[in-house]
Protein backbone atom coordinates (compact mmCIF):
# COMPACT_ATOMS: atom_id res chain seq x y z
CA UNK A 1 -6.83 -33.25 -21.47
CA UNK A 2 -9.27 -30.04 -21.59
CA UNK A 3 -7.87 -26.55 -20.98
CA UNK A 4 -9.69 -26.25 -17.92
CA UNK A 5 -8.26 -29.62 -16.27
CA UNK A 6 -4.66 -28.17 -16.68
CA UNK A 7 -6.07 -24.65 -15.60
CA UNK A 8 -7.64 -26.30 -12.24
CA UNK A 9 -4.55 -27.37 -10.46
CA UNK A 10 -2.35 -24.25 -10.70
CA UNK A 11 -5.93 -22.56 -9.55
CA UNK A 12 -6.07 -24.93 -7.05
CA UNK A 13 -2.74 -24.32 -5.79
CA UNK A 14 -2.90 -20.52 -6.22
CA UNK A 15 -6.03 -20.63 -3.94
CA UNK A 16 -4.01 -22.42 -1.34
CA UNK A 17 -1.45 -19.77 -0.57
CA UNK A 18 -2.19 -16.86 1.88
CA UNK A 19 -3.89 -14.47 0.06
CA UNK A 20 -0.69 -12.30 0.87
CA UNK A 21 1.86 -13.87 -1.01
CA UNK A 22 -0.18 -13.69 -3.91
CA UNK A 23 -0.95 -9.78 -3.79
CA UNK A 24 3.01 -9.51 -3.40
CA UNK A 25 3.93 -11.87 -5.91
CA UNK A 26 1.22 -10.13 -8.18
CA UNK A 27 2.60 -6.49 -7.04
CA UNK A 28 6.37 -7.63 -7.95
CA UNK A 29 5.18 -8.99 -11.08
CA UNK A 30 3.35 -5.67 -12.14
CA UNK A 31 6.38 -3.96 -10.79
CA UNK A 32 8.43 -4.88 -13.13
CA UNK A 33 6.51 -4.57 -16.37
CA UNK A 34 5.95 -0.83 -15.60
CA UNK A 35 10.15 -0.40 -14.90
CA UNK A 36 11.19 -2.63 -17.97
CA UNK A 37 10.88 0.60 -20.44
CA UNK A 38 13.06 2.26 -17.97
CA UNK A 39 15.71 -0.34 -17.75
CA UNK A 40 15.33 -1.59 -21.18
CA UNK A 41 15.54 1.55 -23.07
CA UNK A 42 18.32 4.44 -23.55
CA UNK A 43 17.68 8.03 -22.66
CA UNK A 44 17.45 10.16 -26.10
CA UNK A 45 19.08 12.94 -24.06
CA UNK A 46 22.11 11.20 -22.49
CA UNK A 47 22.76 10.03 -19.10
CA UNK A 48 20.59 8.14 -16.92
CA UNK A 49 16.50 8.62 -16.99
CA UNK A 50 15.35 11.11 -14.01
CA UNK A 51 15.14 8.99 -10.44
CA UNK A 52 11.21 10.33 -10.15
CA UNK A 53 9.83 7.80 -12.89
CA UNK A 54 11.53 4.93 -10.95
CA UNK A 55 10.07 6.29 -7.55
CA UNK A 56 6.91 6.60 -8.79
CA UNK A 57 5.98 3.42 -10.24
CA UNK A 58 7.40 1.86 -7.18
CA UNK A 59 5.19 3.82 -5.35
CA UNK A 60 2.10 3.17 -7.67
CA UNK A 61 2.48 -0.58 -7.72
CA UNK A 62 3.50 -1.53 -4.04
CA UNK A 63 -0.20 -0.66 -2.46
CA UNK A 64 -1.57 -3.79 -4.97
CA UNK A 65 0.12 -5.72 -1.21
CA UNK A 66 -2.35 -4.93 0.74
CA UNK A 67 -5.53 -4.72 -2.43
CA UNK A 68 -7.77 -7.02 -1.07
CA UNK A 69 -7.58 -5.04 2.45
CA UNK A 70 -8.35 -1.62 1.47
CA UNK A 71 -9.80 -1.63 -2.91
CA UNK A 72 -10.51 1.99 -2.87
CA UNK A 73 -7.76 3.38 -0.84
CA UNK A 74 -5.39 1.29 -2.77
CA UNK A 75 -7.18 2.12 -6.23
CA UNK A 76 -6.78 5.66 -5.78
CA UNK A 77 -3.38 5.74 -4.54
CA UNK A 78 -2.64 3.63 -7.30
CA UNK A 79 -4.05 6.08 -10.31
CA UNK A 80 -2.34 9.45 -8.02
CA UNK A 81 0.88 8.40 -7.65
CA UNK A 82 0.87 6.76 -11.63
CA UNK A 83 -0.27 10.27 -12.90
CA UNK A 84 2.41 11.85 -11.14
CA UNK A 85 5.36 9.92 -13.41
CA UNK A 86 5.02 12.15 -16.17
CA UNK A 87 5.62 14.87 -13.38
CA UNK A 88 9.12 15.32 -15.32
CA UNK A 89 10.37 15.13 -18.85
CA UNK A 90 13.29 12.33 -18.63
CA UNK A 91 11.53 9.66 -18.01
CA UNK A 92 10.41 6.16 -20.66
CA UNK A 93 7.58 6.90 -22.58
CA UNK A 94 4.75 4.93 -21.18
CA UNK A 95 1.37 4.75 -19.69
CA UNK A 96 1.28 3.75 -15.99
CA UNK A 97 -1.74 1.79 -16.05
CA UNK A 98 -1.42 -1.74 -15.15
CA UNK A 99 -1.71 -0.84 -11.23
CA UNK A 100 -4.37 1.13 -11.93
CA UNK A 101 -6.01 -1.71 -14.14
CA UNK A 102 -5.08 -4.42 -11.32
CA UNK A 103 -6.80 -2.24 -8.43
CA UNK A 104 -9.65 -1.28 -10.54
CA UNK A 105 -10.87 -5.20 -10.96
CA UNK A 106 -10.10 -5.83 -7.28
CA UNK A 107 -12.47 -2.87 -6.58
CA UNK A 108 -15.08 -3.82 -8.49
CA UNK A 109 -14.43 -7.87 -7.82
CA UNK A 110 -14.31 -6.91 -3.46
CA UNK A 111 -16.26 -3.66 -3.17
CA UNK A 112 -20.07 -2.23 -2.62
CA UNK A 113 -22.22 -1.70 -5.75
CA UNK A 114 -21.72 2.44 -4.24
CA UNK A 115 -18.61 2.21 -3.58
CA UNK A 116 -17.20 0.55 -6.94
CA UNK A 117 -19.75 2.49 -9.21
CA UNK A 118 -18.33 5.85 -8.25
CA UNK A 119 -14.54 4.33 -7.90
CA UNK A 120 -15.46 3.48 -11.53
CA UNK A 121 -16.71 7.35 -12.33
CA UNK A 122 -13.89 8.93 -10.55
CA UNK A 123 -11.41 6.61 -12.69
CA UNK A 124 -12.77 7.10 -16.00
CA UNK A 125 -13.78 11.09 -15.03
CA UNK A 126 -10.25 11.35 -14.47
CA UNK A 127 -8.04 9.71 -17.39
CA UNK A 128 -10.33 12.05 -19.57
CA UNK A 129 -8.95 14.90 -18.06
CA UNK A 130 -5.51 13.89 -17.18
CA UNK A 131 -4.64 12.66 -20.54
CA UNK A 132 -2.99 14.04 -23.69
CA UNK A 133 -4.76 12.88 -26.47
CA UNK A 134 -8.31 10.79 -27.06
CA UNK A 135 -6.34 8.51 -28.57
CA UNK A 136 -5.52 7.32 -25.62
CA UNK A 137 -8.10 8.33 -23.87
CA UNK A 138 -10.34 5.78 -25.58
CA UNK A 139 -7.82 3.02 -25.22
CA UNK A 140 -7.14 3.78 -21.38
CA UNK A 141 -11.54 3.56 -21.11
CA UNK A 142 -11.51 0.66 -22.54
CA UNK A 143 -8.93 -1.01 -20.70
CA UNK A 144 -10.32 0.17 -17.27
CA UNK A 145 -13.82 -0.97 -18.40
CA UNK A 146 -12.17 -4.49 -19.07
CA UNK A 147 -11.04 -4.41 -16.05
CA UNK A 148 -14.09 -3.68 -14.13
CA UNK A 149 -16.07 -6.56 -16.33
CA UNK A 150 -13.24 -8.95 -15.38
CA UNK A 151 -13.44 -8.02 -11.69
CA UNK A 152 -17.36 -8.43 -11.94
CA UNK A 153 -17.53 -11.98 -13.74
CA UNK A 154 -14.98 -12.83 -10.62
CA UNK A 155 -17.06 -12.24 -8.05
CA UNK A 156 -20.38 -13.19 -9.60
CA UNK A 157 -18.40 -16.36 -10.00
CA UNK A 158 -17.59 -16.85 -6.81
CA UNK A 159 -20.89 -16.42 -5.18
CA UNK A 160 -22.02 -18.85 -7.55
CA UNK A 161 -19.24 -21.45 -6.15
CA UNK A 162 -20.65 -20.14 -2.43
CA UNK A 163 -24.32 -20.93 -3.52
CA UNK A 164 -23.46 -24.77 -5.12
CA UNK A 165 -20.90 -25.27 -2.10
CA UNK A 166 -23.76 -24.41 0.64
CA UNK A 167 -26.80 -26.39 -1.79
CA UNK A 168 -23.83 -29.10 -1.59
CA UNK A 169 -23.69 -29.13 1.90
CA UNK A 170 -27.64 -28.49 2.50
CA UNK A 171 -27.97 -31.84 0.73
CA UNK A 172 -25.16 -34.01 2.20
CA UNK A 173 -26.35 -33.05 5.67
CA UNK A 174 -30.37 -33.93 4.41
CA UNK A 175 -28.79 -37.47 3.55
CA UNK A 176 -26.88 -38.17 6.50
CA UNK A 177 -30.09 -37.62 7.98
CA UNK A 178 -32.43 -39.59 6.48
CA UNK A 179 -30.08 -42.44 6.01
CA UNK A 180 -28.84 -42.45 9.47
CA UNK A 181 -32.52 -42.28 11.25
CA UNK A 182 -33.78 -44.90 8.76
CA UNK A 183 -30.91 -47.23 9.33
CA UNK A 184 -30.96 -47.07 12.82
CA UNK A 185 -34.72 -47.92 13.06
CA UNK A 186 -34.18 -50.84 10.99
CA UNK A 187 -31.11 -52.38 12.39
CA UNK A 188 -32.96 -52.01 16.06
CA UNK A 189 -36.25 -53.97 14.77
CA UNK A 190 -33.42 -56.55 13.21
CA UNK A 191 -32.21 -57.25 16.05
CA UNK A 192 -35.32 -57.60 18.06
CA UNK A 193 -36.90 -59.34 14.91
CA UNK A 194 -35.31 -62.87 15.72
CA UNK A 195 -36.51 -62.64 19.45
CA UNK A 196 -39.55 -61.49 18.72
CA UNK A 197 -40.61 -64.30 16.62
CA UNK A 198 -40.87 -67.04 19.16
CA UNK A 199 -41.69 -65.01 21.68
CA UNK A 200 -44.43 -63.04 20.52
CA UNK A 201 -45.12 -63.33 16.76
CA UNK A 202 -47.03 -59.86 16.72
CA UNK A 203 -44.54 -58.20 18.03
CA UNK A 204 -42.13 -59.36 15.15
CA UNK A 205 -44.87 -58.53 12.29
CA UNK A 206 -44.68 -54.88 14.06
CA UNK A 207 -40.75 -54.75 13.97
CA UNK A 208 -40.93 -55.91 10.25
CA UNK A 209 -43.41 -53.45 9.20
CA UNK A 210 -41.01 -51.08 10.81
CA UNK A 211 -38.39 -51.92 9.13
CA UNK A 212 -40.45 -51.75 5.51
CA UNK A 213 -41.99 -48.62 6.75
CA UNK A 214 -38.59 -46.52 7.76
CA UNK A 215 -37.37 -48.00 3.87
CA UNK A 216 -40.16 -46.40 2.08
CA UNK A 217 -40.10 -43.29 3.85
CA UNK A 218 -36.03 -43.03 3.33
CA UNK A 219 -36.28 -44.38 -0.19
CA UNK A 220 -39.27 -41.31 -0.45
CA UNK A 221 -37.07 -38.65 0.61
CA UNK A 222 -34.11 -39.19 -0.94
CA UNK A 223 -35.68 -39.44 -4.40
CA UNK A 224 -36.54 -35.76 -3.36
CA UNK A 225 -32.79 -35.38 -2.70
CA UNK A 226 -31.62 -36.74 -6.05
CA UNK A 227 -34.23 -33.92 -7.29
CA UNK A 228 -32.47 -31.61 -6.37
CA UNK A 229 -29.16 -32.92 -8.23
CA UNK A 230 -30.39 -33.19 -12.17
CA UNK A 231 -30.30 -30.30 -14.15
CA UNK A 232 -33.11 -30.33 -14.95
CA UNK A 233 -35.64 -30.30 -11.82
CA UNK A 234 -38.94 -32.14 -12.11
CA UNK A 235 -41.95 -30.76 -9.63
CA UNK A 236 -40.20 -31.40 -5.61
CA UNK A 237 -41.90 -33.41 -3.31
CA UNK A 238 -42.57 -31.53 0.21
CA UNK A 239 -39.78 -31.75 2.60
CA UNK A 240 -41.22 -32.58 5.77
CA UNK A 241 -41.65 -30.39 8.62
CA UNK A 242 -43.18 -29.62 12.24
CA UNK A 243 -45.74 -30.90 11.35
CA UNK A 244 -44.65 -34.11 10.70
CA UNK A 245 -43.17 -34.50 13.63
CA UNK A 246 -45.99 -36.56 15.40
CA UNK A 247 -45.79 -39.08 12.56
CA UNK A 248 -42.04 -39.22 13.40
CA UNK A 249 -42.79 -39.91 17.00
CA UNK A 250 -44.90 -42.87 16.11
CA UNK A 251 -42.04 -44.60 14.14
CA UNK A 252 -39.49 -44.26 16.66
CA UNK A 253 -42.24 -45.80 19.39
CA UNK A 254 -42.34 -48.85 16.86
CA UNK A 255 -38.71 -49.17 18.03
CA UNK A 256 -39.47 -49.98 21.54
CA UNK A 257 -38.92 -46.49 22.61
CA UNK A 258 -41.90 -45.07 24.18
CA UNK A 259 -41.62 -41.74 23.10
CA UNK A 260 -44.19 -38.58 24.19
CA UNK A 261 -44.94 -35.12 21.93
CA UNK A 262 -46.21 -32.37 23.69
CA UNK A 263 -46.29 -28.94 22.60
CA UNK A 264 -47.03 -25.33 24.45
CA UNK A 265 -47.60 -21.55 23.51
CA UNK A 266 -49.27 -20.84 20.04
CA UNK A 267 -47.69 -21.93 17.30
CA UNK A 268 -46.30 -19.29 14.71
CA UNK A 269 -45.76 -19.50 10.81
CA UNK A 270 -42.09 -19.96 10.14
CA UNK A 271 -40.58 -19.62 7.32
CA UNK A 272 -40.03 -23.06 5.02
CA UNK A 273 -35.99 -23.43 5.74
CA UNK A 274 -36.77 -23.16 9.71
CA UNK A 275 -39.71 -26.03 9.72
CA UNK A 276 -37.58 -28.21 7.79
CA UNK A 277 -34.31 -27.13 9.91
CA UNK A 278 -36.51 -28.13 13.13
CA UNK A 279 -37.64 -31.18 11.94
CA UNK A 280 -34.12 -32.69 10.98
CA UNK A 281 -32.48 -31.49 14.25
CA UNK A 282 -35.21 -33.46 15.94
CA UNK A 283 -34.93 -36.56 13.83
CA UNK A 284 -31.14 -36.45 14.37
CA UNK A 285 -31.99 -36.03 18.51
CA UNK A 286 -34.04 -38.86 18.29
CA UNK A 287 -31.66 -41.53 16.18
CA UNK A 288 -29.23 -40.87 19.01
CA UNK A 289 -31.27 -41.31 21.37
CA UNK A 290 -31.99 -45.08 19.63
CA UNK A 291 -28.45 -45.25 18.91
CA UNK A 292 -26.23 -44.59 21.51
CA UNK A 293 -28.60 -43.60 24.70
CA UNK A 294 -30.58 -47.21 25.88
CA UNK A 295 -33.36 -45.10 27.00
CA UNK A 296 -36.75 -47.31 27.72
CA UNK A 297 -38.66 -43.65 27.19
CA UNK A 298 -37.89 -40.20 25.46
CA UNK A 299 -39.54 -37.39 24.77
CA UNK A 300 -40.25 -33.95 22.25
CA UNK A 301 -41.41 -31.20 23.59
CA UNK A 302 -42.14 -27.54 21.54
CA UNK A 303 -42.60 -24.37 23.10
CA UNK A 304 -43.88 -21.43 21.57
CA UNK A 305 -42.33 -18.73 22.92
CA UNK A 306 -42.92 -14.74 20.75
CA UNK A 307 -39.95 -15.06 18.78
CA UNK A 308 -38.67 -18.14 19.10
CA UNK A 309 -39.58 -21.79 18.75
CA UNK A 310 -37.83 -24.10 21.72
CA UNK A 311 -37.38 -27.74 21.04
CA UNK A 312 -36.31 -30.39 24.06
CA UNK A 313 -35.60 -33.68 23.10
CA UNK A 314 -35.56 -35.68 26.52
CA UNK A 315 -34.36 -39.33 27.37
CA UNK A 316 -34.24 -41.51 30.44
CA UNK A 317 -31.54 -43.49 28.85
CA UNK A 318 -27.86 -43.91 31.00
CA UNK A 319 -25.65 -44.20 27.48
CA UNK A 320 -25.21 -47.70 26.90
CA UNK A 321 -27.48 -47.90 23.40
CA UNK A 322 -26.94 -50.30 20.88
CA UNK A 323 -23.79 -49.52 20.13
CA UNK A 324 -24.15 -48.35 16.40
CA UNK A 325 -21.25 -46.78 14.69
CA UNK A 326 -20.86 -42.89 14.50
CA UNK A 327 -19.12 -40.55 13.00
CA UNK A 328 -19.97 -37.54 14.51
CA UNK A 329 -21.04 -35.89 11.34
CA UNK A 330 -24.80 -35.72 12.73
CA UNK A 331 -23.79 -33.66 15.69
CA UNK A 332 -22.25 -31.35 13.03
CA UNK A 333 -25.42 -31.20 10.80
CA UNK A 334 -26.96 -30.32 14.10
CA UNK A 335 -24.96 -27.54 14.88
CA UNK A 336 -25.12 -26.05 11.30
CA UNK A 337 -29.06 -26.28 10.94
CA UNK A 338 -28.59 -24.45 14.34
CA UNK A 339 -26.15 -21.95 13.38
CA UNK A 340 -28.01 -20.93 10.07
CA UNK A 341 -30.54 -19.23 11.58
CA UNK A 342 -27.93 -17.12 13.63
CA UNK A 343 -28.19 -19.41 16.62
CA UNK A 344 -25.67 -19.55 19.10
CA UNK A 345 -22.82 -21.66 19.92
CA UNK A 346 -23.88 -25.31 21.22
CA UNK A 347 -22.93 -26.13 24.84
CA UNK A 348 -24.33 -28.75 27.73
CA UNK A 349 -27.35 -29.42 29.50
CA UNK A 350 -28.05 -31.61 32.60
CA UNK A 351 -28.18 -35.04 32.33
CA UNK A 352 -31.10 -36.68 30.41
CA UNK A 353 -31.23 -33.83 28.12
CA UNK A 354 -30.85 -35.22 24.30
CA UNK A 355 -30.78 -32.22 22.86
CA UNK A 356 -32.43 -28.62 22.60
CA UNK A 357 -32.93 -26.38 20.04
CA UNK A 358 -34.48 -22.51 19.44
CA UNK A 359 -35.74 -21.81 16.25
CA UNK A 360 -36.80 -18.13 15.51
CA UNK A 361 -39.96 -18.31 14.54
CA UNK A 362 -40.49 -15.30 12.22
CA UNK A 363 -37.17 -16.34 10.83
CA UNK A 364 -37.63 -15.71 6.62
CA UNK A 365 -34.39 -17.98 5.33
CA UNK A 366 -31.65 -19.73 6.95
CA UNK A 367 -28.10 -19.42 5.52
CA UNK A 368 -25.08 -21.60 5.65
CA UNK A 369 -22.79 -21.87 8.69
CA UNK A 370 -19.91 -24.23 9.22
CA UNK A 371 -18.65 -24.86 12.58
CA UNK A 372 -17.59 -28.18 14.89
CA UNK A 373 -20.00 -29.23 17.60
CA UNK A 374 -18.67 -30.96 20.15
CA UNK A 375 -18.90 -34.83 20.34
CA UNK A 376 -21.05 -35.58 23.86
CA UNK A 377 -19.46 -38.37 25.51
CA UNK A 378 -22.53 -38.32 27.46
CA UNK A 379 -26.62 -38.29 27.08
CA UNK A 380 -25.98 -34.58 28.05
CA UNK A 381 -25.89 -32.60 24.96
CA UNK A 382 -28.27 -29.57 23.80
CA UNK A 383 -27.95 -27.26 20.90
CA UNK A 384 -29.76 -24.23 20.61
CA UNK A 385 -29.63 -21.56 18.09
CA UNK A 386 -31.82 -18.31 17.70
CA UNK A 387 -32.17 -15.02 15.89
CA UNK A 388 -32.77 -11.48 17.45
């Protein structure tokens, strides 16, 4: 077993507790390293060692509670109160540094570029002057830089966990999608397939060149997906867009559904995230409409607005559909493609609405947001989501 399998579930567990409780267990920990020369050692002079050196390293360690809260406030408490030990003579020889050192990497790991840059001048500026010799100057300087080094590889490490979760969750929610539209559209023209071919033998040619058609274009797009996975990307395939949203239109109508696509206003350049966030929260509209809504007709319908793009997917259907499995997970996809680009939270429409959306059409990037949509229990949902 590899040192960082038996690292990962003490770091797993760590992570769990309230962030709290492991500041104070951190504190208490620190706490007593910087008393053990006082209770481990004898006072040359005689007697006990003067009550200031115990006061102030409690007082120097005890902020590192509340580090996370306040970095600078408790950084420079931290280095004041640990300068003022040697305040008197009878107290354990020793540098009070490791609060310092602690509060120093949660500066750097928690604070501004600014603010940690000059946190780092003022601490360094500081133990030159304060200090008796460059002996230990140069030791405390390196320490601190350690410190600082440490505190940046931490956070540069988390936003790199942040980045794979949200590329993680870009691509589960592009999956869900294209394998719950394309399974929907085949498993309808399945089940009309056997009808269909002694009633009216064209019509079951159609439903099968559906069903091959809605494979390809799956299997298409999630080769793009898988892509995205190797280490090594090849050259991506487009993902698709508004603009392929009349082709989209025509594959649902092989369905049965009669479904219209109208559009209004001027269309606007968007930026790549937003056409490909519209596109899926239209596709996912649509294969619940064919899923769950029994409509005989739907509709798509984008309005150009100045800053916005407004989507309304439409259905005549009563909510009796097929009565394909769900999980709810495309309602949530919905409401984070929504949410991304700063939209706001998703509510109800009248019936015969499928679903609405508002996409900002100057938008430049869309972001991860995670949030629960609620289920409809109804045709009656919308989702919108917008940017000022």
């Amino acid at each position: 077993m590899s040192e960082v399998r038996v690292l990962a579930r003490p770091r797993r567990w760590a992570n769990a507790l309230p962030p709290i409780w492991v500041d104070s267990a951190l504190a208490a920990a620190v706490l007593v390293a910087q008393l053990w020369p006082l209770l481990s050692r004898d006072n040359p002079h005689g007697g006990p060692w003067h009550w200031w050196g115990y006061v102030s390293v409690i007082a120097a360690t005890a902020p590192l509670v509340w580090r996370r809260r306040s970095p600078a406030l408790v950084l420079v408490t931290s280095l004041l109160l640990g300068e003022s030990y040697d305040l008197v003579d009878e107290v354990a020889a020793q540098p009070i540094w490791y609060a310092g050192l602690v509060a120093l990497y949660t500066a750097a790991a928690y604070s501004g570029r600014v603010t940690r840059v000059a946190l780092l001048t003022v601490t360094l500026g500081g133990g030159l002057l304060m200090v008796g010799s460059w002996e230990t100057a140069m030791r405390g300087i390196v320490l601190f830089v350690a410190a600082y080094a440490i505190g940046r590889a931490a956070a540069a490490s988390r936003a790199r966990a942040a980045a794979l979760e949200e590329r993680a969750a870009r691509i589960a929610r592009d999956m869900h999608d294209i394998l719950a539209h394309a399974v929907s559209v085949m498993v309808v023209q399945a089940e009309a397939g056997p009808l269909a071919v002694e009633r009216d033998p064209a019509r079951a040619v159609a439903a099968f060149d559906a069903i091959a058609a809605a494979g390809r274009d799956a299997m298409e797009q999630l080769r793009r997906m898988l892509n995205v996975l190797k280490e090594e990307e090849g050259p991506r395939g487009p993902q698709p867009t508004i603009a392929a949203l009349p082709a989209l239109a025509e594959q649902i109508r092989a369905t049965g559904l009669d479904v219209t696509y109208s559009t209004a206003g001027e269309p606007r350049p968007m930026s790549p995230d937003a056409e490909v966030a519209a596109y899926r929260i239209t596709q996912e509209a649509l294969t619940n409409v064919v899923k769950h809504a029994g409509a005989g007709r739907a509709g798509i319908a984008l309005t150009w607005r100045e800053r916005e793009l407004m989507i309304d997917i439409t259905d005549d259907g009563r909510g009796r559909g097929p009565g394909l499995p769900s999980g709810g997970n495309g309602l949530i996809g919905i409401r984070e493609r929504a949410a991304a680009c700063g939209g706001p939270t998703p509510g109800r429409a009248a019936a015969g609405a499928a679903g609405r959306a508002h996409r900002p059409a100057n938008a430049r990037r869309c972001g991860s947001s995670r949030a629960a949509c609620p289920t409809p229990r109804s045709r009656g949902s919308w989702w919108s989501a917008s940017t000022p």
